[in-house]
Protein backbone atom coordinates (compact mmCIF):
# COMPACT_ATOMS: atom_id res chain seq x y z
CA UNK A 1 0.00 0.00 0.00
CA UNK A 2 1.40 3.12 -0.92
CA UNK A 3 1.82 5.29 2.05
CA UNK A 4 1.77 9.16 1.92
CA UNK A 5 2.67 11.69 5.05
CA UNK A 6 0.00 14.86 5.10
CA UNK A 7 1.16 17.65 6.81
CA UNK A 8 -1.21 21.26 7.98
CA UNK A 9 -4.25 22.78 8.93
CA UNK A 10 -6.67 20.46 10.49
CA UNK A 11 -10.06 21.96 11.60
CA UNK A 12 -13.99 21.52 12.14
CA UNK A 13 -16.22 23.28 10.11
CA UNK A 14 -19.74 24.59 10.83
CA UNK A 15 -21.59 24.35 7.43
CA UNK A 16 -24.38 26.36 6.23
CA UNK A 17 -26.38 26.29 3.12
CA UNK A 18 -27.73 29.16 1.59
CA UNK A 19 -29.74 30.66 -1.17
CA UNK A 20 -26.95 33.48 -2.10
CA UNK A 21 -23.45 34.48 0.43
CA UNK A 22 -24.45 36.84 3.24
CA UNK A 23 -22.94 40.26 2.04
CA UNK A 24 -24.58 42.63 4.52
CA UNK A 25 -24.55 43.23 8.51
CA UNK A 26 -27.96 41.19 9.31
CA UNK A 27 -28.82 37.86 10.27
CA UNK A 28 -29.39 35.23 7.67
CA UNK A 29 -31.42 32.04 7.68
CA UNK A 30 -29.41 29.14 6.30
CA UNK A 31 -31.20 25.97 4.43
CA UNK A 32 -29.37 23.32 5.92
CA UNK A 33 -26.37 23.24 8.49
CA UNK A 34 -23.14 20.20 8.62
CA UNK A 35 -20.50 20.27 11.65
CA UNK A 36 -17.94 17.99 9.56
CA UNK A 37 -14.45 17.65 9.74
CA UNK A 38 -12.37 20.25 7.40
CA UNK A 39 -8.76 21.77 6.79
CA UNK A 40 -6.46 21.02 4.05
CA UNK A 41 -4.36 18.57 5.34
CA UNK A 42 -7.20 16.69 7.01
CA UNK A 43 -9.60 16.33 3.87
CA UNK A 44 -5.99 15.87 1.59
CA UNK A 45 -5.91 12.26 4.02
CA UNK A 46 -9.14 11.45 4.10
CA UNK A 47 -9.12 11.44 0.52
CA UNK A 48 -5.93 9.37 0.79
CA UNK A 49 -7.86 6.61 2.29
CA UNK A 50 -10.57 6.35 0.28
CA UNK A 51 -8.11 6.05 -2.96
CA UNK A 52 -7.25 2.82 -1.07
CA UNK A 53 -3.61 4.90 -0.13
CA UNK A 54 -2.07 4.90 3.78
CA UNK A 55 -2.54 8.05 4.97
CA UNK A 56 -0.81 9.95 8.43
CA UNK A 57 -1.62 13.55 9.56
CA UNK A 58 1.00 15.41 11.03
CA UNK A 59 -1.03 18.31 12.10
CA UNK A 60 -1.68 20.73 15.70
CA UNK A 61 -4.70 20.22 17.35
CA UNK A 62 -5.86 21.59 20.88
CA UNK A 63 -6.67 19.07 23.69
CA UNK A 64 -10.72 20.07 23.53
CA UNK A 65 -13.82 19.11 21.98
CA UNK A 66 -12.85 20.24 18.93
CA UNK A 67 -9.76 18.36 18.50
CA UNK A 68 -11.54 15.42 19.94
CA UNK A 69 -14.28 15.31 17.22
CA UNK A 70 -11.43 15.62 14.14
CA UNK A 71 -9.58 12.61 15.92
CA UNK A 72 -12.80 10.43 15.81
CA UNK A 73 -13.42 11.06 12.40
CA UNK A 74 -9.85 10.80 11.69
CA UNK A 75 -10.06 7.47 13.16
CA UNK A 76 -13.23 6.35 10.95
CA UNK A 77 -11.73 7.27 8.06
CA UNK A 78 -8.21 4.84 8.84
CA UNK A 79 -6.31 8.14 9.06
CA UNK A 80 -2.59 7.42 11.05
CA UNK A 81 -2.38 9.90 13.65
CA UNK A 82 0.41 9.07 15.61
CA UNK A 83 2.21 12.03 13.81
CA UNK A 84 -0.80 14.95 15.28
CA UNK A 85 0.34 17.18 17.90
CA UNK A 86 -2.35 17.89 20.91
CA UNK A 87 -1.35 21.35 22.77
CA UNK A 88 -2.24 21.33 26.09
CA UNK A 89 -4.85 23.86 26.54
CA UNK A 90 -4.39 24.84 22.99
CA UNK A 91 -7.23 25.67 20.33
CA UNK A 92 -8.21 23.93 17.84
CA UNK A 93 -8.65 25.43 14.42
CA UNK A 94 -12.09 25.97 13.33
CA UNK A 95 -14.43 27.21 10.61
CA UNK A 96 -17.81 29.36 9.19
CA UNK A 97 -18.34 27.67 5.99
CA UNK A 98 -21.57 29.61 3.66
CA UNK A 99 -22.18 27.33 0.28
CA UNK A 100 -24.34 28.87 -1.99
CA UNK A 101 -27.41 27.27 -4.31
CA UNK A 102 -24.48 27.15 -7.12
CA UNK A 103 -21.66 25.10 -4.71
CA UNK A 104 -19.52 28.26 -4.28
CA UNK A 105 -18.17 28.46 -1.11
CA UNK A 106 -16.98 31.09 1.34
CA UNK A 107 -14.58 30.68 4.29
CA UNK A 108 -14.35 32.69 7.71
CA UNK A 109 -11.23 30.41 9.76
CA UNK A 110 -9.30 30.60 13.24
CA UNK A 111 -6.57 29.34 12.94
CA UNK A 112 -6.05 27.79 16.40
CA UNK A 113 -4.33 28.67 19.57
CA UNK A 114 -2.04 27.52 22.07
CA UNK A 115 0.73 25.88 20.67
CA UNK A 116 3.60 27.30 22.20
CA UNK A 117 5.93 24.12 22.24
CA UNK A 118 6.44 22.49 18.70
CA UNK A 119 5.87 18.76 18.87
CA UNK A 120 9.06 16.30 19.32
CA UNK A 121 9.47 15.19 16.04
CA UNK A 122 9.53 18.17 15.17
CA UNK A 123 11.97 19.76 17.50
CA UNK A 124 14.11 16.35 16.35
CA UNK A 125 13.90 14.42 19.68
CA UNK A 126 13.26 10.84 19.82
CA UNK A 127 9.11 9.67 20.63
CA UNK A 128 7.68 6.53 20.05
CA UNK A 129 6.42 6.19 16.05
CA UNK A 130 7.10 9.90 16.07
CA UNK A 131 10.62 10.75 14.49
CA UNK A 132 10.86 12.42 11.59
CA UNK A 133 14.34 12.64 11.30
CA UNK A 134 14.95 9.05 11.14
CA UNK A 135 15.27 7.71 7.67
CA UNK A 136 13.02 4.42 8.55
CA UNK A 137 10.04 6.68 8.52
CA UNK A 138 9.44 5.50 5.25
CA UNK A 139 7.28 7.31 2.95
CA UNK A 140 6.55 7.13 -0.60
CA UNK A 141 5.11 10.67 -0.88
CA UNK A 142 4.71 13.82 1.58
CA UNK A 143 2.28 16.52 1.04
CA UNK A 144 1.78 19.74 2.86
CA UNK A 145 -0.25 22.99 2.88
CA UNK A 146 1.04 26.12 3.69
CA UNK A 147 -0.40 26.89 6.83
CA UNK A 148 2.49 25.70 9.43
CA UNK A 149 6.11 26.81 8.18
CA UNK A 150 7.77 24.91 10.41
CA UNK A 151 6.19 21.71 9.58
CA UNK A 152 5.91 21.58 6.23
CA UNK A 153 9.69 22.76 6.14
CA UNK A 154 10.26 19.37 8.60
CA UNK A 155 7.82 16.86 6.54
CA UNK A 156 9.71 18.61 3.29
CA UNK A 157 13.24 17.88 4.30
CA UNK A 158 12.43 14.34 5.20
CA UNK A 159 11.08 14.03 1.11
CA UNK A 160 13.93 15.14 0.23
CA UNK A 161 16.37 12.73 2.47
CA UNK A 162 13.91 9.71 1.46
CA UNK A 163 14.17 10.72 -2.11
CA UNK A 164 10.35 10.58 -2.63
CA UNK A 165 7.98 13.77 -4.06
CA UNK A 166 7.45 16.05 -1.59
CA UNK A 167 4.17 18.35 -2.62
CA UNK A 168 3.30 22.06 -1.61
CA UNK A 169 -0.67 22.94 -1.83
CA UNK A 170 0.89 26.25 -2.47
CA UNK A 171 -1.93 29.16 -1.25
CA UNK A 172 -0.78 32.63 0.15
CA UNK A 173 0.39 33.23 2.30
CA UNK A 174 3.72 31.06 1.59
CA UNK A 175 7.29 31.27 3.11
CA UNK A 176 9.31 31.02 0.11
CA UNK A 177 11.51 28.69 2.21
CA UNK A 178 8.56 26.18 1.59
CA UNK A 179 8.52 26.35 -2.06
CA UNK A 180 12.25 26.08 -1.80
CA UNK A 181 11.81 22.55 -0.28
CA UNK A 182 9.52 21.24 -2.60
CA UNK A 183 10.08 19.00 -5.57
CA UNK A 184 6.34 19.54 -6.57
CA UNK A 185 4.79 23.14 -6.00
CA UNK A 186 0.84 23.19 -7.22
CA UNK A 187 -0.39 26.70 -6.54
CA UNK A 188 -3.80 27.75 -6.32
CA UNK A 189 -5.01 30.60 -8.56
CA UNK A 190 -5.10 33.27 -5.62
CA UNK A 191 -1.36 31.69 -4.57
CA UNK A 192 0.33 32.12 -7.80
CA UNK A 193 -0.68 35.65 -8.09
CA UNK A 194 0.09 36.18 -4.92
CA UNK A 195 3.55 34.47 -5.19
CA UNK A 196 4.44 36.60 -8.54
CA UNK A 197 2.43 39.88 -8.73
CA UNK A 198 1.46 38.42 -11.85
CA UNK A 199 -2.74 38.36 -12.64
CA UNK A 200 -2.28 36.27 -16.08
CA UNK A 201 -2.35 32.76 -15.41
CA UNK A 202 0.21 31.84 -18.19
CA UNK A 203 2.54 34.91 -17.54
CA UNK A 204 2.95 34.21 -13.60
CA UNK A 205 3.31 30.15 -14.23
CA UNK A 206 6.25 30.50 -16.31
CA UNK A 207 7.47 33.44 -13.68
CA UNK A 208 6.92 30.85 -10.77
CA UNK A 209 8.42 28.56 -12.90
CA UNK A 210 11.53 30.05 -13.67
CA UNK A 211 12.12 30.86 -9.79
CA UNK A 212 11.74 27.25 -8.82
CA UNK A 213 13.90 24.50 -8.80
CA UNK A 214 10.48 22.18 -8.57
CA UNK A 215 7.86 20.98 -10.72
CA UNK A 216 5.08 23.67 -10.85
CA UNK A 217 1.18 23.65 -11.85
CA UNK A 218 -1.37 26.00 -11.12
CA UNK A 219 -5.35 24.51 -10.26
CA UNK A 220 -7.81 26.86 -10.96
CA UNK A 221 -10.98 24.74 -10.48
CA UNK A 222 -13.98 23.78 -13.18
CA UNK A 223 -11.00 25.64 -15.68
CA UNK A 224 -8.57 22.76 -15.00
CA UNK A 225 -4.83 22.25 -14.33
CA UNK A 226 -1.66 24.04 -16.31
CA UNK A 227 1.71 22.56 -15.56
CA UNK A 228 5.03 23.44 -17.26
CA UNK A 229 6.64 20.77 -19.10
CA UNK A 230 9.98 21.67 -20.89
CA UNK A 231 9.47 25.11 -20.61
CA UNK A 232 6.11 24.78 -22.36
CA UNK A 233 2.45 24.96 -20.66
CA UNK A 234 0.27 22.45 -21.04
CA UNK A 235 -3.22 22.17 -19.86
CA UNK A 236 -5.23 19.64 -18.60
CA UNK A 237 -9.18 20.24 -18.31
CA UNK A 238 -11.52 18.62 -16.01
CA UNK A 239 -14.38 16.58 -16.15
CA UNK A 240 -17.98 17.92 -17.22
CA UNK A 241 -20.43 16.79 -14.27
CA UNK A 242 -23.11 18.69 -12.04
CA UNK A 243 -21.50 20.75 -9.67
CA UNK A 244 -22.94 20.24 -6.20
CA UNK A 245 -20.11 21.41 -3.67
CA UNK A 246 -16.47 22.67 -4.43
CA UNK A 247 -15.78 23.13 -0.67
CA UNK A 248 -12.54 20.68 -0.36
CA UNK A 249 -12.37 19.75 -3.80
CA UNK A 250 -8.93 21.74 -4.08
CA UNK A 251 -7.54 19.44 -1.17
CA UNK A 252 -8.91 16.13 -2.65
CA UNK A 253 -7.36 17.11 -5.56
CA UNK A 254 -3.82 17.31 -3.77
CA UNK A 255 -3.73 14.51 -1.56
CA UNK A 256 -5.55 12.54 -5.02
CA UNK A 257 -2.39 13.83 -6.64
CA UNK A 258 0.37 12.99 -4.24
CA UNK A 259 -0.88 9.63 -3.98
CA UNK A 260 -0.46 9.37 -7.67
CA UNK A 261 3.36 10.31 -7.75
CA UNK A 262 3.59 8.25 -4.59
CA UNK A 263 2.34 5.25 -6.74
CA UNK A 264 4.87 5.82 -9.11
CA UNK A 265 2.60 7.94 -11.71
CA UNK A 266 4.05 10.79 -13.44
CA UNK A 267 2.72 14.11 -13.55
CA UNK A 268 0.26 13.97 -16.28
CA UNK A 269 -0.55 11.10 -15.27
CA UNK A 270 -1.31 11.95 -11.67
CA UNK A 271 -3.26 15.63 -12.66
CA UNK A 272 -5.78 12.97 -14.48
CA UNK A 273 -6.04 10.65 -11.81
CA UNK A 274 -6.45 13.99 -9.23
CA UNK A 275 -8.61 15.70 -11.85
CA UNK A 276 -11.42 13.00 -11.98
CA UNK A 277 -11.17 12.39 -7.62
CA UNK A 278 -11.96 16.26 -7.49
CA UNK A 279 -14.78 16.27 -10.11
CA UNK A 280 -16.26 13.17 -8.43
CA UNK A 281 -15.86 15.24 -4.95
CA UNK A 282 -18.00 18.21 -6.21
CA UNK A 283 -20.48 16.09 -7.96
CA UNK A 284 -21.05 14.09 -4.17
CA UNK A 285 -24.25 14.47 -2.44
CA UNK A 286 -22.14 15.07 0.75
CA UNK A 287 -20.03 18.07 2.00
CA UNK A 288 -16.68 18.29 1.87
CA UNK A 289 -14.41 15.94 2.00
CA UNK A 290 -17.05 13.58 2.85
CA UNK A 291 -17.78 13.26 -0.74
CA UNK A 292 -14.25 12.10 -1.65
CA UNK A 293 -14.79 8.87 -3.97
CA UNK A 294 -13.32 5.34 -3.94
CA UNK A 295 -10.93 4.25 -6.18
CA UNK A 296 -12.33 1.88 -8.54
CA UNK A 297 -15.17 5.23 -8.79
CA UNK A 298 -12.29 7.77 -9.82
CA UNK A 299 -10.88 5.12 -11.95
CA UNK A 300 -13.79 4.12 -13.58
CA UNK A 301 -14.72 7.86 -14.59
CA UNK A 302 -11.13 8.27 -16.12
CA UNK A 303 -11.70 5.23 -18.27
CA UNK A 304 -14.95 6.79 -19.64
CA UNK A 305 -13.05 9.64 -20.45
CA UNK A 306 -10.31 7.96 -22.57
């Protein structure tokens, strides 16, 4: 089983449905209302699992009922997490979600509190099933957001020693010492302008491109994925399907997509695999990652494609 290390923002989110996104200072009555698990690195694992990969979460959650719902559903879903860190008194990260009637999402987050004291595998001190800087933590692919420097700089370093991909889910704001690390950088739309300056999709690609010594892409949702390929872009479109619910469908696409390297795919490869996962995800009559499909499902979709 291939096994692939997620590292970054785990949180709960509070999930409302409604007709159009609040925009004004009054209340609002929502259709329907989900407390599910959320965060990047957390739906990147789930989805993971359900591709039939072996996921662990290295991720900072706060010793409350917060963190204690994410670990249970971390557990149902056969998510490792030896590798989380649980602050004492800390804060765990949570989040207003709004989805309107056409599956567009908005996003209010806190970010968590609390954690003082970074976790031992971190600070490079020996714990039970918890050292990172032990080359018998074998991995066959690492992934991380962008949301904790220090440990995607940690989970990065140990790609590189292993000599496996190690993947940024590159969105602002981003140390450039994290892109830095990476052998596989796959912005967002809002973190490749950020990153360059650069509004034209094309334009800032090659820019991003040309300051990286990594593989680079750029998702930009029902548009598809452009990745540079011998200094020449080449784009890869998506699936045509009824949109339901993009809320995590960036982060299934990722952890869809790291798996894929991990299993020995290469790039093109791996954007079609991640492509159909993400379309599948949207087109899901649950929220979130909670819509992330099987395997034999994504694969199944990508032969009806070809």
């Amino acid at each position: 089983m291939t096994r692939v290390l997620v590292c970054g923002l785990s949180t709960y989110d509070f999930v409302f449905d409604v007709t159009t996104m609040p925009c004004r200072s009054e209340k609002y009555r929502a259709n329907n209302a989900t407390m599910i698990i959320g965060g990047g690195a957390a739906n990147a694992a789930i989805a993971i699992a359900r591709q039939q990969g072996s996921a662990s979460l290295a991720s900072r959650i706060g010793d409350d009922w917060v963190g204690n719902a994410i670990v249970r559903t971390l557990h149902a879903e056969n998510i490792d997490c030896s590798y989380l860190h649980i602050g004492k008194d800390a804060k765990s990260a949570f989040s207003s979600v709004y989805i309107d009637a056409t599956g567009e999402r908005q996003i209010v987050n806190f970010r968590g509190d609390g954690f003082e004291t970074p976790p031992a595998w971190l600070r490079g001190e020996s714990q039970p099933e918890i050292v990172l800087n032990q080359t018998d933590s074998h991995f066959d692919a690492i992934l991380t957001d962008t949301r904790w420097t220090d440990g995607a700089i940690a989970v990065l370093q140990l790609a590189r020693r292993l000599g496996v991909p190690g993947v940024v889910d590159a969105e602002a704001p981003i140390a450039e010492r994290v892109l830095q690390s990476a052998s596989h950088v796959a912005f967002s739309m809002q973190g490749l302008s950020a990153y360059t300056g650069i509004q034209s999709k094309e334009e800032s690609l090659m820019v991003a491109n040309g300051k990286l010594n990594a593989w680079v892409c750029v998702t930009d949702g029902g548009n598809g994925v452009t990745h540079v390929h011998n200094d020449r872009l080449h784009h890869t479109p998506t699936h045509s399907m009824n949109i339901k619910d993009t809320l995590a469908a960036g982060d299934v696409w990722h952890g869809v997509f790291t798996l894929g390297l991990g299993q020995g795919q290469n790039e093109q490869s791996a954007i079609e695999y991640a492509n159909a996962a993400a379309t599948l995800k949207c087109a899901g009559s649950s929220t979130g990652a909670m819509s992330a499909p099987g395997r034999d499902q994504t694969l199944q979709l990508i032969r009806q494609k070809k």
